[in-house]
PDB file of N, CA and C in Angstrom:
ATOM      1  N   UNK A   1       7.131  17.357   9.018  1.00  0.00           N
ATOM      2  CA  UNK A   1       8.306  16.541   9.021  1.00  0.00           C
ATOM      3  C   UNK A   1       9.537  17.391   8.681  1.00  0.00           C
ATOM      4  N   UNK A   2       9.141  17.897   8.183  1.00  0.00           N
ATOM      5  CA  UNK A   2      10.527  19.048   6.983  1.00  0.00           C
ATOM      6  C   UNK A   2      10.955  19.884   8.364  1.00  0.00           C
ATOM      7  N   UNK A   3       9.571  20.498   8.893  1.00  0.00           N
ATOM      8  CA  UNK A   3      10.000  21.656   9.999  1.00  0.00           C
ATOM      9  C   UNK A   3      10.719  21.034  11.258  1.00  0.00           C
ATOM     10  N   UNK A   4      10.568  19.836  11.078  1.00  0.00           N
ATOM     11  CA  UNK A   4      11.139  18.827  12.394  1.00  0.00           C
ATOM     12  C   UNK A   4      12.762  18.731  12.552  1.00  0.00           C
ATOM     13  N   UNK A   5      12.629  18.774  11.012  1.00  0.00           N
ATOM     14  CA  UNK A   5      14.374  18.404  10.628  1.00  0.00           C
ATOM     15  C   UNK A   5      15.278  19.976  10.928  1.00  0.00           C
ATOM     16  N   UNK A   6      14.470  21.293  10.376  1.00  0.00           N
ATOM     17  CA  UNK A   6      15.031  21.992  10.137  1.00  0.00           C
ATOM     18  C   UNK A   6      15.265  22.591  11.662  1.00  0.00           C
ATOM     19  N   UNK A   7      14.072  22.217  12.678  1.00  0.00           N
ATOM     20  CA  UNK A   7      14.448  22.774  14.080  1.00  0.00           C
ATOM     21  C   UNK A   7      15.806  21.701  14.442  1.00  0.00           C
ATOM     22  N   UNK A   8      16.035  20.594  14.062  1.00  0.00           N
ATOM     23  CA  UNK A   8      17.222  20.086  14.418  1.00  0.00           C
ATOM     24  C   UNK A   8      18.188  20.270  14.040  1.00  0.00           C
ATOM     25  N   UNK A   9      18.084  21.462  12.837  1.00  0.00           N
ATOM     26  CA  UNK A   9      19.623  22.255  12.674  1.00  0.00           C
ATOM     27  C   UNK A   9      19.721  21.821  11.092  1.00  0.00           C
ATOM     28  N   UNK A  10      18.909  21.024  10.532  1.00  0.00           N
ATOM     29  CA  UNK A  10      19.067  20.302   9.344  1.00  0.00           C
ATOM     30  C   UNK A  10      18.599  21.560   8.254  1.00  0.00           C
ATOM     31  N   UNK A  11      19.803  21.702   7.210  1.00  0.00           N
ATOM     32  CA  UNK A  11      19.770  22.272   6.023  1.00  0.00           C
ATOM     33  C   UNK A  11      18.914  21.873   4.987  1.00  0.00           C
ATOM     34  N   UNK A  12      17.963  22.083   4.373  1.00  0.00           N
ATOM     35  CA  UNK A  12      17.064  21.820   3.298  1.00  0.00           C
ATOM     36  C   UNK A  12      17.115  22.359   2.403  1.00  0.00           C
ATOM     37  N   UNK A  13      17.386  22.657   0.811  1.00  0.00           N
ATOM     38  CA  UNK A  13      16.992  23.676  -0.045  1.00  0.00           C
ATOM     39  C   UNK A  13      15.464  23.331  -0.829  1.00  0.00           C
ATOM     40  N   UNK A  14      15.139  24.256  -1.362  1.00  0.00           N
ATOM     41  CA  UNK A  14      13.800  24.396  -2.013  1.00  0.00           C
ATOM     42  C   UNK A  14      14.157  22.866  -2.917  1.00  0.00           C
ATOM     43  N   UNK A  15      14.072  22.422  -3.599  1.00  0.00           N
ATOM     44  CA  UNK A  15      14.257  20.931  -4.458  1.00  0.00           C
ATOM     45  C   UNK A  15      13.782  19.999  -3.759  1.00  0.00           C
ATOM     46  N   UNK A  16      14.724  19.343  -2.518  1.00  0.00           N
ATOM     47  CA  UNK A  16      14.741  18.486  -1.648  1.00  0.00           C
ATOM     48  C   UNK A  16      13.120  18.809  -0.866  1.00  0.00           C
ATOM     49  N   UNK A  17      12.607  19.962  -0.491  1.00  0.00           N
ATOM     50  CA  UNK A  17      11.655  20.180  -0.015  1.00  0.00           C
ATOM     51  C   UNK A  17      10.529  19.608  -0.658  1.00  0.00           C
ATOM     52  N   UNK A  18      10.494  20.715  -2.443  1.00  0.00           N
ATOM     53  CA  UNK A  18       9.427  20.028  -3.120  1.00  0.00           C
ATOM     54  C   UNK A  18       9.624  18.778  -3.480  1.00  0.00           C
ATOM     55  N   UNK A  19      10.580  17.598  -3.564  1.00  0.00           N
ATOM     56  CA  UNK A  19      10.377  16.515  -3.963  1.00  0.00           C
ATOM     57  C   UNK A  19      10.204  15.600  -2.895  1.00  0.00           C
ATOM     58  N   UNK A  20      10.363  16.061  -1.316  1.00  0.00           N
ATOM     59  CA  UNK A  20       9.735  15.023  -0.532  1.00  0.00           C
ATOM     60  C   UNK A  20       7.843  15.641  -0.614  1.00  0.00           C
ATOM     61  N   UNK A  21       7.558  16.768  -0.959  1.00  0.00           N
ATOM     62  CA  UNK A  21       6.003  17.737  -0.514  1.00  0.00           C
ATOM     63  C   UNK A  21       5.500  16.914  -1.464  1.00  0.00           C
ATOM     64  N   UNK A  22       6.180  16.636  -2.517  1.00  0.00           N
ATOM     65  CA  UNK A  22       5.246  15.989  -4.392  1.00  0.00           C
ATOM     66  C   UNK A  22       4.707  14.450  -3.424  1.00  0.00           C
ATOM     67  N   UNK A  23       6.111  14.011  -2.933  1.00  0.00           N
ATOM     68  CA  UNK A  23       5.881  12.609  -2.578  1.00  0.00           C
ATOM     69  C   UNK A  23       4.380  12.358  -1.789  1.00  0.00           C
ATOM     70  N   UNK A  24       4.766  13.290  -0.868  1.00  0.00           N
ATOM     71  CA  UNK A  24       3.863  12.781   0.502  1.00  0.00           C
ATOM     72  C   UNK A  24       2.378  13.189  -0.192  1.00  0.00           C
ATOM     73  N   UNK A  25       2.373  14.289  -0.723  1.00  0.00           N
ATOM     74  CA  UNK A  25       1.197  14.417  -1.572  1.00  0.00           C
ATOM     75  C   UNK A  25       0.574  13.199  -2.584  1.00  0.00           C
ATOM     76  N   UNK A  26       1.060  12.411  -3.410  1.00  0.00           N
ATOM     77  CA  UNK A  26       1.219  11.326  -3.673  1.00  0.00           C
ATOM     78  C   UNK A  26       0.844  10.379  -3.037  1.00  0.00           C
ATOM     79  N   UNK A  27       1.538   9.752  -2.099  1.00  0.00           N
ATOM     80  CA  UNK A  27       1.408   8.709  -0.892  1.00  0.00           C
ATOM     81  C   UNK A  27      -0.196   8.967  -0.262  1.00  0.00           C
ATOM     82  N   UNK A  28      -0.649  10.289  -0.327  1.00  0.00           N
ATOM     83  CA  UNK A  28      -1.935  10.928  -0.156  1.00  0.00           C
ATOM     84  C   UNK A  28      -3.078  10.687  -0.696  1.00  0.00           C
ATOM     85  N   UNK A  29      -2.627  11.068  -2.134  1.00  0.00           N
ATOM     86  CA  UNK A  29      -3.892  10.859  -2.946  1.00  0.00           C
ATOM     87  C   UNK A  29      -4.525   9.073  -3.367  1.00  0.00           C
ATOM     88  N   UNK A  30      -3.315   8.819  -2.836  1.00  0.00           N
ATOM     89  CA  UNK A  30      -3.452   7.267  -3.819  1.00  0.00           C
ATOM     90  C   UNK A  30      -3.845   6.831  -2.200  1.00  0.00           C
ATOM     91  N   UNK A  31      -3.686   7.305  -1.138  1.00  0.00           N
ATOM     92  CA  UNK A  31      -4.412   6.369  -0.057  1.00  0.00           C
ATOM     93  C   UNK A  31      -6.563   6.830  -0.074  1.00  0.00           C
ATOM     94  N   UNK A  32      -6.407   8.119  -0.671  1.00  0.00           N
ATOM     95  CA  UNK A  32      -7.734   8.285  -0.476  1.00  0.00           C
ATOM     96  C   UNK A  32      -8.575   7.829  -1.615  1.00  0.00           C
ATOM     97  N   UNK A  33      -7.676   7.377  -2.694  1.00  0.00           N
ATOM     98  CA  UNK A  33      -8.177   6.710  -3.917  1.00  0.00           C
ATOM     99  C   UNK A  33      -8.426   5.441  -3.214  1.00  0.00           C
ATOM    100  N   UNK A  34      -7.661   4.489  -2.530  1.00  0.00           N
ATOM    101  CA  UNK A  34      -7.962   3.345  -2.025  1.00  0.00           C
ATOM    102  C   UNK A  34      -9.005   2.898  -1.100  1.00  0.00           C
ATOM    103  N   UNK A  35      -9.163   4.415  -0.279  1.00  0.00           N
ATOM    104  CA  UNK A  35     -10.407   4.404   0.504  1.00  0.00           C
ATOM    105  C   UNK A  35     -11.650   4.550  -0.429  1.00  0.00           C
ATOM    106  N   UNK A  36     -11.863   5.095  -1.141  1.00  0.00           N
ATOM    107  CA  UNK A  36     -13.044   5.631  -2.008  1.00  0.00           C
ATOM    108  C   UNK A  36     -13.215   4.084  -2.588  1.00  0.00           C
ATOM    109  N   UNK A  37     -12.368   3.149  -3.141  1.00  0.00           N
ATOM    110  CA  UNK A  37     -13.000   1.864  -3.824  1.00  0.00           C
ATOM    111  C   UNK A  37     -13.170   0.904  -2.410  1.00  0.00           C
ATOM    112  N   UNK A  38     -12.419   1.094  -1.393  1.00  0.00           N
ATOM    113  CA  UNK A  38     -13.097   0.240  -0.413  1.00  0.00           C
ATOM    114  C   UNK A  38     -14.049  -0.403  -0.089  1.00  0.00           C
ATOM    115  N   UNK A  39     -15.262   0.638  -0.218  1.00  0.00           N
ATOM    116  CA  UNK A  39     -16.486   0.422   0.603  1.00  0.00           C
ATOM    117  C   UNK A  39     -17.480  -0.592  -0.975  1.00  0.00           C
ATOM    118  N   UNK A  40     -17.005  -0.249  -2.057  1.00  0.00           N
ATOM    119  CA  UNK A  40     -17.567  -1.518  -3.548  1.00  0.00           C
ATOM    120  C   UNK A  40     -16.764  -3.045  -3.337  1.00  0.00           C
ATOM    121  N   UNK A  41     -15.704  -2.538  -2.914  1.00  0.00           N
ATOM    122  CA  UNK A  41     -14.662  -4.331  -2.316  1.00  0.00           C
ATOM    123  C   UNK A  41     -15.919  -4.801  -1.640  1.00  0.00           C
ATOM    124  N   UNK A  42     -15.858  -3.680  -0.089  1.00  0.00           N
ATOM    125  CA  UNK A  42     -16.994  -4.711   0.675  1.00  0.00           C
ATOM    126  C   UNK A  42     -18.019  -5.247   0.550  1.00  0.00           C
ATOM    127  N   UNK A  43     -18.793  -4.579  -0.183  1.00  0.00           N
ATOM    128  CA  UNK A  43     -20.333  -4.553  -0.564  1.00  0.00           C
ATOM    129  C   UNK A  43     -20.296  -6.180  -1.870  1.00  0.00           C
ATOM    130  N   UNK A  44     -19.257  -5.987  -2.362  1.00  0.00           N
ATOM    131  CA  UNK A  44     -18.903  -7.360  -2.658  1.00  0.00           C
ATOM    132  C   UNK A  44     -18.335  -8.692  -1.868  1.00  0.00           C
ATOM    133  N   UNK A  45     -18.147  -8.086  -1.287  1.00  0.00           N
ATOM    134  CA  UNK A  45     -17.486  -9.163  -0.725  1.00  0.00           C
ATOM    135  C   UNK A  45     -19.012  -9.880   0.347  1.00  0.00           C
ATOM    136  N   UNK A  46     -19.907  -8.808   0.873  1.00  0.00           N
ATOM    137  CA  UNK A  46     -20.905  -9.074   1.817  1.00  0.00           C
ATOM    138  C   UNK A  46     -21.595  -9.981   0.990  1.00  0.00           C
ATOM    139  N   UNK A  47     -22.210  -9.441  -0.725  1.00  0.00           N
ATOM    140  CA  UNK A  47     -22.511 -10.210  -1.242  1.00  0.00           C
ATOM    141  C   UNK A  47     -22.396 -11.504  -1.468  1.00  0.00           C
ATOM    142  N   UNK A  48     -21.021 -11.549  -2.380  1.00  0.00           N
ATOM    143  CA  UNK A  48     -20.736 -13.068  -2.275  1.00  0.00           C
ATOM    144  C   UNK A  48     -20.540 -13.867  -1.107  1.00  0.00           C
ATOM    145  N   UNK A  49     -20.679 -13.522   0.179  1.00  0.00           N
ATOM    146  CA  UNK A  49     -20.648 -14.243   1.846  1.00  0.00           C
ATOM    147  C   UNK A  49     -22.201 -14.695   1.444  1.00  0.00           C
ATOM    148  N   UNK A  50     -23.089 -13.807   1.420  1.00  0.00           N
ATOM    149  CA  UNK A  50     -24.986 -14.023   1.682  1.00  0.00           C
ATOM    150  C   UNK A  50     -24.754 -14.991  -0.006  1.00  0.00           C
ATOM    151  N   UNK A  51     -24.139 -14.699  -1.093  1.00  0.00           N
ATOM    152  CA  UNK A  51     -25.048 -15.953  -1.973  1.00  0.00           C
ATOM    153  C   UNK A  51     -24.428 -17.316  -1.558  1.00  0.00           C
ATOM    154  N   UNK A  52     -23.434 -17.446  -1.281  1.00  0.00           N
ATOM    155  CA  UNK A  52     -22.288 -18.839  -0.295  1.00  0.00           C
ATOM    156  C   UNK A  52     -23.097 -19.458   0.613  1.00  0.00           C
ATOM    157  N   UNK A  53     -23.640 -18.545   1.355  1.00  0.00           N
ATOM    158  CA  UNK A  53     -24.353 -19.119   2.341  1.00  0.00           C
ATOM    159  C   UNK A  53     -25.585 -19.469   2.003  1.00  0.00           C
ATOM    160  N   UNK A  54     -26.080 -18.969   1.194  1.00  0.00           N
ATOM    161  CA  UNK A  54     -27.295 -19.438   0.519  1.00  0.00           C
ATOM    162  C   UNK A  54     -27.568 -20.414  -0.159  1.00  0.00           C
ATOM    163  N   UNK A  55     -26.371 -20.687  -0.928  1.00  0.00           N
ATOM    164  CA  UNK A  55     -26.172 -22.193  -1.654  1.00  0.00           C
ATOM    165  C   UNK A  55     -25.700 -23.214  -1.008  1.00  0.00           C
ATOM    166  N   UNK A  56     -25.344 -22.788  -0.598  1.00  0.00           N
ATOM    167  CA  UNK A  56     -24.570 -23.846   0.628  1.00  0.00           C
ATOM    168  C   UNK A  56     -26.181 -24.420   1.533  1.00  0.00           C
ATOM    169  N   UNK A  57     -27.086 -23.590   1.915  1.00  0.00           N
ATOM    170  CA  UNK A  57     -28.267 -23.838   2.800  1.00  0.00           C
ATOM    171  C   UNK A  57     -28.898 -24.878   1.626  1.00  0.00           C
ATOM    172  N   UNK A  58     -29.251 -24.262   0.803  1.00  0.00           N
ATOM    173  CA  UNK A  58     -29.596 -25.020  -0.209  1.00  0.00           C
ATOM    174  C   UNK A  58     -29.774 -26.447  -0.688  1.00  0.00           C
ATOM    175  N   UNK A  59     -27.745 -26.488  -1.426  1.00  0.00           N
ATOM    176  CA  UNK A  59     -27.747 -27.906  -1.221  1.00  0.00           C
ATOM    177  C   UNK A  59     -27.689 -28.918  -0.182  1.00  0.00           C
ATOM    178  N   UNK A  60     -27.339 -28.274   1.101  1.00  0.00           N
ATOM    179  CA  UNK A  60     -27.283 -28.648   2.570  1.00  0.00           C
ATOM    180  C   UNK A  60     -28.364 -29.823   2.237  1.00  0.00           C
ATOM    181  N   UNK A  61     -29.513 -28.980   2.343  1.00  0.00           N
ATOM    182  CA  UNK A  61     -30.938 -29.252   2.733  1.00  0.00           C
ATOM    183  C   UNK A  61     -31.398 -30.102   1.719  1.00  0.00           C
ATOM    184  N   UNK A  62     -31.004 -29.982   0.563  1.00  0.00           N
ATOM    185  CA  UNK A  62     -31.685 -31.390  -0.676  1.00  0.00           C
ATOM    186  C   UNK A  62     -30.771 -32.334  -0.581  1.00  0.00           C
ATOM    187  N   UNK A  63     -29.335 -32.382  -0.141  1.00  0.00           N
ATOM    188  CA  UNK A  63     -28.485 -33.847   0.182  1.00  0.00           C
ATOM    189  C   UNK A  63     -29.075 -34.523   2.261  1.00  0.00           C
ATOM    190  N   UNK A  64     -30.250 -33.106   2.763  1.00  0.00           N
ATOM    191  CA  UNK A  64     -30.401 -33.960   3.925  1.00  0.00           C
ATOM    192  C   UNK A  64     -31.899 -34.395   3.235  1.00  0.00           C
ATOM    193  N   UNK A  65     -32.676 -33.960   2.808  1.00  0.00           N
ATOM    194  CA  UNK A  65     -33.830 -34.818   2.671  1.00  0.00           C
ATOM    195  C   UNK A  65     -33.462 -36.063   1.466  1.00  0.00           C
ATOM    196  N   UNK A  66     -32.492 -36.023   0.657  1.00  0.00           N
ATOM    197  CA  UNK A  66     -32.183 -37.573   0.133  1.00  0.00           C
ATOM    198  C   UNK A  66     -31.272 -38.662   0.711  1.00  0.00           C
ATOM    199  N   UNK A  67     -30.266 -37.832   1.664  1.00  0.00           N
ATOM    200  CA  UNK A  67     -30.503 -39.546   2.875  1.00  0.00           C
ATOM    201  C   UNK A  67     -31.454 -39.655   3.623  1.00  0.00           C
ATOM    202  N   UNK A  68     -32.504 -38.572   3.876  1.00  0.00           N
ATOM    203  CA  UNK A  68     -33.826 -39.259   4.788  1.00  0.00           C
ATOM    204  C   UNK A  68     -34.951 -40.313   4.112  1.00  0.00           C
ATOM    205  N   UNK A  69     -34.876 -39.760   2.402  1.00  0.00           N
ATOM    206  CA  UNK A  69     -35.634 -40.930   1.697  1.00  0.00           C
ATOM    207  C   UNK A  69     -34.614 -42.236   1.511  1.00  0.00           C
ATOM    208  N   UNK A  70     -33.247 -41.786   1.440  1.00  0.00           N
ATOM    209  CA  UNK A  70     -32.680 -42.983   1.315  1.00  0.00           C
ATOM    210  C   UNK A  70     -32.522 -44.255   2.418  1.00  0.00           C
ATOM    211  N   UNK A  71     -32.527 -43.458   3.642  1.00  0.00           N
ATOM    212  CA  UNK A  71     -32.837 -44.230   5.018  1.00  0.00           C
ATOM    213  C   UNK A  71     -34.461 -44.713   5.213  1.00  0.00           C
ATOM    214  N   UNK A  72     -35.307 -44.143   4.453  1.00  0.00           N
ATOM    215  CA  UNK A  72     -36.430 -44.741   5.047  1.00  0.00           C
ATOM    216  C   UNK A  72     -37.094 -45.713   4.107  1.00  0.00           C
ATOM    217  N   UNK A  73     -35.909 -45.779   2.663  1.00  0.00           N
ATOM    218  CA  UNK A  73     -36.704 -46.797   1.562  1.00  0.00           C
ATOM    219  C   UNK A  73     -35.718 -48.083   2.375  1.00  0.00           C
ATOM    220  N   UNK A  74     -34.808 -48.345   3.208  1.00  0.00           N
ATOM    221  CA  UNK A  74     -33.859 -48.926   3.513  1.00  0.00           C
ATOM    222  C   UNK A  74     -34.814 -49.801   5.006  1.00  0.00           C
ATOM    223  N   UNK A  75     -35.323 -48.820   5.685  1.00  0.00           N
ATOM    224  CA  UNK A  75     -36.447 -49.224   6.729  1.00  0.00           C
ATOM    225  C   UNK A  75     -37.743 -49.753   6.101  1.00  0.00           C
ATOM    226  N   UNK A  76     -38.138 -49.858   5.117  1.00  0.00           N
ATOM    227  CA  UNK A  76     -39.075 -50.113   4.186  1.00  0.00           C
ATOM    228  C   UNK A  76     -38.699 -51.097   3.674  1.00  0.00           C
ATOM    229  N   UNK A  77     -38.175 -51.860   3.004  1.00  0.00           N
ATOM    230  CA  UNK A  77     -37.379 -52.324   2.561  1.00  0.00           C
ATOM    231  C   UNK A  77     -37.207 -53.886   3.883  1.00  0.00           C
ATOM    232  N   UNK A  78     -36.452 -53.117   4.801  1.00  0.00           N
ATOM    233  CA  UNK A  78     -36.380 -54.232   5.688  1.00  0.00           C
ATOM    234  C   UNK A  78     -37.666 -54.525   6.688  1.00  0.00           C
ATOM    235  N   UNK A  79     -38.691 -53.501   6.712  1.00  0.00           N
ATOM    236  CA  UNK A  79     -39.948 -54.149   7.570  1.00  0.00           C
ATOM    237  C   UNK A  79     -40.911 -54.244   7.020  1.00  0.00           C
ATOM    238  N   UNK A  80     -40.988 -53.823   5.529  1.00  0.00           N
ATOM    239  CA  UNK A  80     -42.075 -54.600   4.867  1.00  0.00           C
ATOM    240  C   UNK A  80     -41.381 -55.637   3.482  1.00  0.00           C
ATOM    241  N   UNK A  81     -40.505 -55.512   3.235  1.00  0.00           N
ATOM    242  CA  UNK A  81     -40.229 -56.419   1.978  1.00  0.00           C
ATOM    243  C   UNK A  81     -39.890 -55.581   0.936  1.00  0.00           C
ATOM    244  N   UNK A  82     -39.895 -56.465  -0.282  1.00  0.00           N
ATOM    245  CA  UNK A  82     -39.790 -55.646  -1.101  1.00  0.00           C
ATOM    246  C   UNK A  82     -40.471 -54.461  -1.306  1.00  0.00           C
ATOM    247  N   UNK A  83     -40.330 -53.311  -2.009  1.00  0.00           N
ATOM    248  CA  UNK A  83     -40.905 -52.495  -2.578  1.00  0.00           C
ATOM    249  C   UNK A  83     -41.236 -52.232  -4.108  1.00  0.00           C
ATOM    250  N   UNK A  84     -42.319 -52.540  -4.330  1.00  0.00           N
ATOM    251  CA  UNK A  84     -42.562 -52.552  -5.769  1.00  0.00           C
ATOM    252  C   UNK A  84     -42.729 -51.452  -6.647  1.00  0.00           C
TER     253      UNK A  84
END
C-alpha cells in the first residue's frame, strides 16, 4: 500500500510508515486470533443445533403419543361407555 502511494509521487517519512506497518500488523493479528476461536464457536454451535433437535424429537413424540391416548380414551369412551 505504502509502495503504491510512493510510486504516485506521495512523500512518506519513516513515522507515518511505521504507524500505518504497527496498524496493519494489528488489524492482522487480531484477525488470525478470530480465526483460531472460530472453529470452538462452531463446534458449539453444531452442538447446541444436535441437542435442540433432540429435545425437540423428544418432546415432539411424548405430546404425540398423549393425544393418541387422549383420542382413543375419547373413542372408548364413546363406543363402549364408560370406562371404569
Amino acid at each position: 500500500m505504502l509502495a503504491n502511494l510512493e510510486k504516485e509521487g506521495v512523500e512518506i517519512d519513516e513515522k507515518i510508515a511505521s504507524i500505518v506497518d504497527d496498524g496493519i500488523a494489528r488489524i492482522k493479528a487480531e484477525a488470525a486470533r478470530e480465526n483460531l476461536n472460530e472453529p470452538e464457536g462452531n463446534a458449539k454451535t453444531v452442538l447446541l443445533t444436535i441437542a435442540s433437535l433432540a429435545v425437540g424429537f423428544i418432546l415432539g413424540a411424548e405430546w404425540y403419543d398423549h393425544a393418541i391416548r387422549s383420542r382413543t380414551a375419547v373413542l372408548e369412551k364413546i363406543l363402549f361407555g364408560s370406562i371404569a
